[in-house]
PDB file of N, CA and C in Angstrom:
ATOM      1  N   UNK A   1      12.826 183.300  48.081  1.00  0.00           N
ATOM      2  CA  UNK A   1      12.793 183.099  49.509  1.00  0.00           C
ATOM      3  C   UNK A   1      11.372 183.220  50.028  1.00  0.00           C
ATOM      4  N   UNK A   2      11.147 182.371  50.970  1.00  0.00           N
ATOM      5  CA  UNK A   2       9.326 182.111  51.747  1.00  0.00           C
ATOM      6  C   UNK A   2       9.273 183.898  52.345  1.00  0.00           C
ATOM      7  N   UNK A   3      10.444 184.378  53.508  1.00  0.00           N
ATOM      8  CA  UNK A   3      11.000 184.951  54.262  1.00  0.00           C
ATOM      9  C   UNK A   3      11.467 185.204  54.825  1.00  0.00           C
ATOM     10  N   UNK A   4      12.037 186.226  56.045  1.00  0.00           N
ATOM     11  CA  UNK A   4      13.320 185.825  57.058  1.00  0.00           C
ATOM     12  C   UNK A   4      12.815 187.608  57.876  1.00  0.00           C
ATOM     13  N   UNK A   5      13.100 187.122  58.888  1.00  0.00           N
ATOM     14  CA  UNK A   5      13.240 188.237  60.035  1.00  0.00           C
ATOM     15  C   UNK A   5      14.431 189.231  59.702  1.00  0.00           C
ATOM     16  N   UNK A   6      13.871 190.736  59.831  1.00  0.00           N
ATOM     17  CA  UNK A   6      14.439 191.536  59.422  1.00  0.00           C
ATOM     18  C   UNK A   6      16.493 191.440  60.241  1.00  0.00           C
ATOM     19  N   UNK A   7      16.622 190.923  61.192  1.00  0.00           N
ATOM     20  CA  UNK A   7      17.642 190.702  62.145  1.00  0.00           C
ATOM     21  C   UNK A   7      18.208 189.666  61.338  1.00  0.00           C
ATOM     22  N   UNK A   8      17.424 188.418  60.745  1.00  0.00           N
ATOM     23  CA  UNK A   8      18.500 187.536  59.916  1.00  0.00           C
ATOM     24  C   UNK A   8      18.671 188.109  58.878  1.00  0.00           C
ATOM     25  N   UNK A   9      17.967 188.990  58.145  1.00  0.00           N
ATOM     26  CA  UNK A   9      18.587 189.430  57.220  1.00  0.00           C
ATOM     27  C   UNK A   9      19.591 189.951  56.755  1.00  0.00           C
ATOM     28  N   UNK A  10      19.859 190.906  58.054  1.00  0.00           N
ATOM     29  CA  UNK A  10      21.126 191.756  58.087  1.00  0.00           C
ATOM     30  C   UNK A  10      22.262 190.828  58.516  1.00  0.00           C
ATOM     31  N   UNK A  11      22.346 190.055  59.233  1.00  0.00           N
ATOM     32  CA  UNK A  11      22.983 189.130  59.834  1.00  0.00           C
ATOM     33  C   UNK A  11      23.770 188.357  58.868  1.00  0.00           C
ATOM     34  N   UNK A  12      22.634 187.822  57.785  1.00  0.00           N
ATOM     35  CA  UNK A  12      23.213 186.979  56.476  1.00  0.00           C
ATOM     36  C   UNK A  12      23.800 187.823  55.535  1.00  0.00           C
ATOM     37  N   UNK A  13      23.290 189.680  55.322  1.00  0.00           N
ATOM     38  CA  UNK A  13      24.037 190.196  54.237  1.00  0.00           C
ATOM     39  C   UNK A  13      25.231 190.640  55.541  1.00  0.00           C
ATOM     40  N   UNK A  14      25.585 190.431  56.506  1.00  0.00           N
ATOM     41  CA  UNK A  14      27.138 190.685  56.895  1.00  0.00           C
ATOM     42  C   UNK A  14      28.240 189.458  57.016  1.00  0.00           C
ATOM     43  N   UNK A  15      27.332 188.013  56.899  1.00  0.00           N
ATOM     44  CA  UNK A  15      28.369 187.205  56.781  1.00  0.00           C
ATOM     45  C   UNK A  15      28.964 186.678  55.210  1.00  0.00           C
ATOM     46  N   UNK A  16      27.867 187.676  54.610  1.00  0.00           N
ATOM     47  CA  UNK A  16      28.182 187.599  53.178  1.00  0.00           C
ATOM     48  C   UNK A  16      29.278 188.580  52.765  1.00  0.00           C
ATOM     49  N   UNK A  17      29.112 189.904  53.168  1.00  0.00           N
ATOM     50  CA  UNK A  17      30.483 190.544  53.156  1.00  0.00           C
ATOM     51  C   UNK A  17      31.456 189.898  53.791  1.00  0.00           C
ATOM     52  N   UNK A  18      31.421 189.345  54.873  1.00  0.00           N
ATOM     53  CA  UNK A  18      32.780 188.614  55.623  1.00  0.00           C
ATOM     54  C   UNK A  18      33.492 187.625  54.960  1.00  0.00           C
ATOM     55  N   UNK A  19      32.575 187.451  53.623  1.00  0.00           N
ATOM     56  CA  UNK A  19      32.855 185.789  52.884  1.00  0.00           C
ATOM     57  C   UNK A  19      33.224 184.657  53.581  1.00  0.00           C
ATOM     58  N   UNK A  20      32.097 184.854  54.571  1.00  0.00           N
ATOM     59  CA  UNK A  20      31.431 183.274  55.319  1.00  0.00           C
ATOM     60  C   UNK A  20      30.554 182.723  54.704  1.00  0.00           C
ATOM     61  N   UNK A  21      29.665 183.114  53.816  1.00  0.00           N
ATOM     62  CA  UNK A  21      28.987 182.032  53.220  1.00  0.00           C
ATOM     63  C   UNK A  21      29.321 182.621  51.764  1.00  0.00           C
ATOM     64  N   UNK A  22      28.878 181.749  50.212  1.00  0.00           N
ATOM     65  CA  UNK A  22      28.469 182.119  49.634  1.00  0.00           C
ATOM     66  C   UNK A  22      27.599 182.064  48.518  1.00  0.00           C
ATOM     67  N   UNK A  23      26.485 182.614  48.231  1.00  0.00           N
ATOM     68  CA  UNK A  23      25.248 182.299  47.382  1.00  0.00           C
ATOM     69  C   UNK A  23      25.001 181.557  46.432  1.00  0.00           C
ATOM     70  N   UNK A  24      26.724 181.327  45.733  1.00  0.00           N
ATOM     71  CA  UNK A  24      26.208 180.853  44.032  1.00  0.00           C
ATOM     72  C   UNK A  24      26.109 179.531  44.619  1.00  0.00           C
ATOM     73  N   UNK A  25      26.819 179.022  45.913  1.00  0.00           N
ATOM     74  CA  UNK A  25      27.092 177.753  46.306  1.00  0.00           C
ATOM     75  C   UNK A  25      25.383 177.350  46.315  1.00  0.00           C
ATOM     76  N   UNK A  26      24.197 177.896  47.139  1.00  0.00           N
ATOM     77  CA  UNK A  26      23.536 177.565  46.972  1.00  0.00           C
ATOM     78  C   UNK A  26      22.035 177.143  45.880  1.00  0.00           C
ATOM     79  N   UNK A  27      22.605 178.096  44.436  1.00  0.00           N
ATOM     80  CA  UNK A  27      21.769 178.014  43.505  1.00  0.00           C
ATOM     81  C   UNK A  27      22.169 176.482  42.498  1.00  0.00           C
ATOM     82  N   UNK A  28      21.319 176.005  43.022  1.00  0.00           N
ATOM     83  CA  UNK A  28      21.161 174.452  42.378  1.00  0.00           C
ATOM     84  C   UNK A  28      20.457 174.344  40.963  1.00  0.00           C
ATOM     85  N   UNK A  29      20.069 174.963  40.610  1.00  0.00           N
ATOM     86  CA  UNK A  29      19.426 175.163  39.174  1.00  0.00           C
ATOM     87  C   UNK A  29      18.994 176.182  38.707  1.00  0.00           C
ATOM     88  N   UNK A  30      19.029 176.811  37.119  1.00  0.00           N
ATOM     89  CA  UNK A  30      18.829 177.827  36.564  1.00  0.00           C
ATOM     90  C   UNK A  30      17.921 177.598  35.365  1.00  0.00           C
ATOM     91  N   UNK A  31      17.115 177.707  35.134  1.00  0.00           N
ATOM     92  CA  UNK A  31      15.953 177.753  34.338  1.00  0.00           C
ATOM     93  C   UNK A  31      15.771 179.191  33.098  1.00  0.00           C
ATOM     94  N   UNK A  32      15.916 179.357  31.951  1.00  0.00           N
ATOM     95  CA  UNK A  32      15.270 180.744  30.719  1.00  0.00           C
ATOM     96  C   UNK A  32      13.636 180.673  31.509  1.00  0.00           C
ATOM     97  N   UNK A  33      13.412 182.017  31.594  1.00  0.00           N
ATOM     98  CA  UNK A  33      12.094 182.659  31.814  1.00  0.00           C
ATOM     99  C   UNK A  33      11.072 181.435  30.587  1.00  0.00           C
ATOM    100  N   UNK A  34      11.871 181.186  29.416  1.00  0.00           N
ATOM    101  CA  UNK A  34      10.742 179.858  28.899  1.00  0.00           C
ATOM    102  C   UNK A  34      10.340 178.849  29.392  1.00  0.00           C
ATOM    103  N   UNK A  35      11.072 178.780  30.356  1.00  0.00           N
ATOM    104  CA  UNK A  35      11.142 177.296  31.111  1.00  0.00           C
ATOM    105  C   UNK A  35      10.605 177.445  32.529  1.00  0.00           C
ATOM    106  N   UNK A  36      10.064 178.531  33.049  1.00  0.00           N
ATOM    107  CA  UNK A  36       9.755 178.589  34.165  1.00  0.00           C
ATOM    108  C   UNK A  36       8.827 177.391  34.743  1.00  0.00           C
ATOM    109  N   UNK A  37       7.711 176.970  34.206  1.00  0.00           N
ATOM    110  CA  UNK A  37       7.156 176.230  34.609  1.00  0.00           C
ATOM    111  C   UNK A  37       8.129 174.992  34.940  1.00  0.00           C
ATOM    112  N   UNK A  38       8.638 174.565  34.415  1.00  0.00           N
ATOM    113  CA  UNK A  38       9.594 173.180  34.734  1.00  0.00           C
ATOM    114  C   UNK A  38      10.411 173.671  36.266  1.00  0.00           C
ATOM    115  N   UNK A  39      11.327 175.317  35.981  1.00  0.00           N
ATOM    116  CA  UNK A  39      11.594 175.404  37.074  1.00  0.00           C
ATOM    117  C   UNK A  39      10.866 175.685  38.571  1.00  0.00           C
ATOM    118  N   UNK A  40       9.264 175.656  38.529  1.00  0.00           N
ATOM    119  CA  UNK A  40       8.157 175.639  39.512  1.00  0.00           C
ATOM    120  C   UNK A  40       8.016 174.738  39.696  1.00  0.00           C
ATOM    121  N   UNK A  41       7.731 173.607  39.049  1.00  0.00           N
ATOM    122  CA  UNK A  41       7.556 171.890  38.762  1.00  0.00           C
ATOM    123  C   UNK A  41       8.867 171.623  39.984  1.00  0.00           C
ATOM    124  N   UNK A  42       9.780 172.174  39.707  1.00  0.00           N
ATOM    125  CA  UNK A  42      11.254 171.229  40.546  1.00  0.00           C
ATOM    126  C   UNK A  42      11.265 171.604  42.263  1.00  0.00           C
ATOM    127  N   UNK A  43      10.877 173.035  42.281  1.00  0.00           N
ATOM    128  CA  UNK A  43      10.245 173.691  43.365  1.00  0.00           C
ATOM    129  C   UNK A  43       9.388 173.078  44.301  1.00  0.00           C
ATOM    130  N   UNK A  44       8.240 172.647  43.710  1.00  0.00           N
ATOM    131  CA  UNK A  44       7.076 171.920  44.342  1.00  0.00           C
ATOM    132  C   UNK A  44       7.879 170.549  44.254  1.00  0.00           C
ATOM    133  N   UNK A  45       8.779 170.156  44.113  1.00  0.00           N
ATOM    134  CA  UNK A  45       8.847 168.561  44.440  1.00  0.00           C
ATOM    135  C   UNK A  45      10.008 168.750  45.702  1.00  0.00           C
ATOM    136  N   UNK A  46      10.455 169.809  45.722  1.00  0.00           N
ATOM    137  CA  UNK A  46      11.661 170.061  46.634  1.00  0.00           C
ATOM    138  C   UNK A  46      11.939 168.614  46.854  1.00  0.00           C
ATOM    139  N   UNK A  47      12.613 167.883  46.283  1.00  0.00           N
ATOM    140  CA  UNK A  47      13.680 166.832  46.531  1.00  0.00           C
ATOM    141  C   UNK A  47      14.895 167.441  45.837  1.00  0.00           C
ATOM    142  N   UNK A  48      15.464 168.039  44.514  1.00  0.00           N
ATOM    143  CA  UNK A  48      16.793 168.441  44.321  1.00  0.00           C
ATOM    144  C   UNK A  48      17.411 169.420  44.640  1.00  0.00           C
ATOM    145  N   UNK A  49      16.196 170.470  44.467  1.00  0.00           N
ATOM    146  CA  UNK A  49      16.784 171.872  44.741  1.00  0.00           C
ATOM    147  C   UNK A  49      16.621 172.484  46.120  1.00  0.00           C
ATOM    148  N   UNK A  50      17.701 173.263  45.597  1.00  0.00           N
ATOM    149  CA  UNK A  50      17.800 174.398  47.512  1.00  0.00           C
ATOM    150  C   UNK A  50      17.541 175.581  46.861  1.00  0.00           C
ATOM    151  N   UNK A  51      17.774 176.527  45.531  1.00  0.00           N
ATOM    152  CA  UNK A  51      17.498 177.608  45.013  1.00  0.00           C
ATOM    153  C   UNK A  51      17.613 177.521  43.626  1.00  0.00           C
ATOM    154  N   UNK A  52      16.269 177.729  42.724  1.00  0.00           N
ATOM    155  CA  UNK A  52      16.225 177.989  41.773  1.00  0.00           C
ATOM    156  C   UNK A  52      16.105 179.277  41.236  1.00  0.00           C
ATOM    157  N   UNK A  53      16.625 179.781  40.138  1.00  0.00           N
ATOM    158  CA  UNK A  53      16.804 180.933  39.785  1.00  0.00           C
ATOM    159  C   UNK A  53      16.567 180.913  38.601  1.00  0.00           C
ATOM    160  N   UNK A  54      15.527 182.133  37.682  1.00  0.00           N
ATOM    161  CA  UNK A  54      15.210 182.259  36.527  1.00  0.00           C
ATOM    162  C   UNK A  54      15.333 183.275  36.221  1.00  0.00           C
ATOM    163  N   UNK A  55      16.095 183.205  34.578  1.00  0.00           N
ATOM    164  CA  UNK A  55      16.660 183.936  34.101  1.00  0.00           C
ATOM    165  C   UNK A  55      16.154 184.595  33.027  1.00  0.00           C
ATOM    166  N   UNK A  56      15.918 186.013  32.172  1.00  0.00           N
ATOM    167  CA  UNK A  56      15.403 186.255  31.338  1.00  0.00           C
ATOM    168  C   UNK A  56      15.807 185.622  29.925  1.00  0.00           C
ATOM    169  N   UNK A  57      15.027 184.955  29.165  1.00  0.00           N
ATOM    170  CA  UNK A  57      15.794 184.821  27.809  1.00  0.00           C
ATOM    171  C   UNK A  57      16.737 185.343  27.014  1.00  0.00           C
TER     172      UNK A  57
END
């Protein structure tokens, strides 16, 4: 995340308990810590992804 105001923050972890939204919906790709660069590469083109997430090997 860039950042978020301490007020959305709390805001988003209570509609997350309410199960109004939820997170995995938004992780669009998962990358091994080997692969990070590719998953930075997809980042900087922001055309597919909404959240990439890297994972330890």
């Amino acid at each position: 995340s860039y950042g978020a105001a301490t007020d959305d923050i709390q805001a988003t972890i209570e509609l997350y308990k309410e199960k109004k939204i939820n997170f995995k919906d938004m992780i669009t790709h998962q990358f091994p810590l080997s692969k990070i660069t590719e998953g930075f590469k997809l980042v900087e083109q922001a055309k597919e992804s909404i959240k990439v997430v890297v994972n330890p090997d």
